[in-house]
C-alpha atoms as a PDB file:
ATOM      1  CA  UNK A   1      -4.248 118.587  -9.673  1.00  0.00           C
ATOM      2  CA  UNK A   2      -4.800 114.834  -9.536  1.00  0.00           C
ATOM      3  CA  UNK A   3      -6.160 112.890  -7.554  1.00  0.00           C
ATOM      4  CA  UNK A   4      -4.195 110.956  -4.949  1.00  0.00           C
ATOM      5  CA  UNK A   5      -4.885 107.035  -4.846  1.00  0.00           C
ATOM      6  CA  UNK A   6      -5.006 104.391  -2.496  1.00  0.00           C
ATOM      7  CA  UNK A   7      -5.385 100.972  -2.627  1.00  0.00           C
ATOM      8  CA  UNK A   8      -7.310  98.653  -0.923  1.00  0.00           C
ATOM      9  CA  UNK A   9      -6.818  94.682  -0.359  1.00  0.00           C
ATOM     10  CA  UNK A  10      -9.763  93.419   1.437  1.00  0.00           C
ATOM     11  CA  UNK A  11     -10.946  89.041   1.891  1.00  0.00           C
ATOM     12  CA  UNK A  12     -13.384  87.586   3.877  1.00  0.00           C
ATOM     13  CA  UNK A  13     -12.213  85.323   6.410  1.00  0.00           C
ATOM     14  CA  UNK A  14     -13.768  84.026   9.759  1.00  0.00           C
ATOM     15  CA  UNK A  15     -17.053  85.832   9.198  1.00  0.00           C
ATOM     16  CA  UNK A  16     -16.000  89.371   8.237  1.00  0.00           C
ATOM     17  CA  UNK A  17     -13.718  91.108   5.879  1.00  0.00           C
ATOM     18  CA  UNK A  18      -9.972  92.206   6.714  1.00  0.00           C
ATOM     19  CA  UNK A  19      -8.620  95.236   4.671  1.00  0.00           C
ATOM     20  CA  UNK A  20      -5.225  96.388   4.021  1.00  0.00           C
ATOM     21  CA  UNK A  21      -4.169  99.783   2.805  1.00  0.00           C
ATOM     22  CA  UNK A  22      -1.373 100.969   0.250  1.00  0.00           C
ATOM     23  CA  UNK A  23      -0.215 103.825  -0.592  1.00  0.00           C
ATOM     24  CA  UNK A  24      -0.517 106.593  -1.674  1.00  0.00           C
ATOM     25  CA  UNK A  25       0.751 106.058  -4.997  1.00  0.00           C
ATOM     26  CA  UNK A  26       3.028 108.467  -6.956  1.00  0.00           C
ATOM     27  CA  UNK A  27       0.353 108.104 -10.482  1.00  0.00           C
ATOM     28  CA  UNK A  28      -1.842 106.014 -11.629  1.00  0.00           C
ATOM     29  CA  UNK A  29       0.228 103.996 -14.082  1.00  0.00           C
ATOM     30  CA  UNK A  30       1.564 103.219 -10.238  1.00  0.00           C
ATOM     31  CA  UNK A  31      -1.677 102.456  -8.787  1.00  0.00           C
ATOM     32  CA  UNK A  32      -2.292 100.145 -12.111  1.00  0.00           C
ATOM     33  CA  UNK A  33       0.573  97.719 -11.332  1.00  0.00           C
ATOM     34  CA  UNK A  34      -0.228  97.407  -7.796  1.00  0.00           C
ATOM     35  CA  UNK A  35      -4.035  96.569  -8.691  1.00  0.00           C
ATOM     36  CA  UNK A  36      -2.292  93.582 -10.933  1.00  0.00           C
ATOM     37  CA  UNK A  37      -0.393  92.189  -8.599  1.00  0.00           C
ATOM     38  CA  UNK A  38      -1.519  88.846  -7.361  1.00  0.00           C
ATOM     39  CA  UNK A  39      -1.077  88.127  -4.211  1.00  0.00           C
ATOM     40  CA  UNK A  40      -2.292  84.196  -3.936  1.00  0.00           C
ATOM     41  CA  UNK A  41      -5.083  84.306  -1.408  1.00  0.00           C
ATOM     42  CA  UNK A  42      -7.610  85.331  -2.641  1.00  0.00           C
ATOM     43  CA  UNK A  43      -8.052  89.395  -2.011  1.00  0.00           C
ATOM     44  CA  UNK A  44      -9.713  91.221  -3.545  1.00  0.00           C
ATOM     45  CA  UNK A  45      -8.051  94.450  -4.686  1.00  0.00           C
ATOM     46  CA  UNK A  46      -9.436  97.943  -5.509  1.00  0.00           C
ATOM     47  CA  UNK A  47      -8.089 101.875  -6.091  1.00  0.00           C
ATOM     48  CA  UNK A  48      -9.965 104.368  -4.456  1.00  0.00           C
ATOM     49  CA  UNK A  49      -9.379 107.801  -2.856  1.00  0.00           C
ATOM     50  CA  UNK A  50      -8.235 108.528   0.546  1.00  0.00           C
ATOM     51  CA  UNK A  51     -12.165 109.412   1.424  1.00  0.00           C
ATOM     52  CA  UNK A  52     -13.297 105.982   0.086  1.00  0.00           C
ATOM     53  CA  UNK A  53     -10.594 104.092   1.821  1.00  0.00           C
ATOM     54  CA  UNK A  54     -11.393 105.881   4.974  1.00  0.00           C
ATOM     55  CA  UNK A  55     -14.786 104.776   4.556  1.00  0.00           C
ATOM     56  CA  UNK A  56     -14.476 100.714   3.908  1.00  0.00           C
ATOM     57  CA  UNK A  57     -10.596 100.281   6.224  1.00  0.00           C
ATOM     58  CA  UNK A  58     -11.208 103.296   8.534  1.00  0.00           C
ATOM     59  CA  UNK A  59      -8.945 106.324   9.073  1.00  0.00           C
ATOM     60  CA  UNK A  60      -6.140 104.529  11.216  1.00  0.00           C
ATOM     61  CA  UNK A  61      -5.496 101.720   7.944  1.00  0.00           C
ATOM     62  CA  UNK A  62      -5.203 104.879   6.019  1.00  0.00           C
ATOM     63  CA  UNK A  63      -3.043 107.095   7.932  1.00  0.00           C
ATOM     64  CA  UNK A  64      -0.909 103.508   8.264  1.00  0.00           C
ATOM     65  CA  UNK A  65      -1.217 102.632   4.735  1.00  0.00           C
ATOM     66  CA  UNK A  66       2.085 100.431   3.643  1.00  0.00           C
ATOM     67  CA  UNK A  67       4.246 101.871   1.141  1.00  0.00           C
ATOM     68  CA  UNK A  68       4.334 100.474  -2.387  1.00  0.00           C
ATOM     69  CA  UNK A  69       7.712 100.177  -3.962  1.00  0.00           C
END
């Protein structure tokens, strides 16, 4: 069984970091093109699993996470 991805697009802005969440992704070759997207301000981008992306966007981000074509 694999594991299932998120990812995470967090930058700083006005004195504390705001995080978005996508997902989950279908595979990792998936997860690989979203983490290579650029999105032209700045964010930083990372994979992680659901438990990590609980931890740094909290559970409601997660449960919300936007779908990736």
């Amino acid at each position: 069984m694999s594991k299932i991805l998120y990812g995470v697009s967090s930058k700083y802005e006005f004195g504390g970091w705001s995080h978005r969440v996508y997902g989950p992704f279908k595979d990792q070759e998936q997860a690989d093109k979203w983490l290579h997207t650029e999105e032209y301000d700045f964010r930083e981008r990372e994979i992680m699993s659901k438990t990590k992306a609980i931890q740094l966007a909290g559970r409601k981000s997660v449960e919300h996470a936007q779908e990736v074509a």
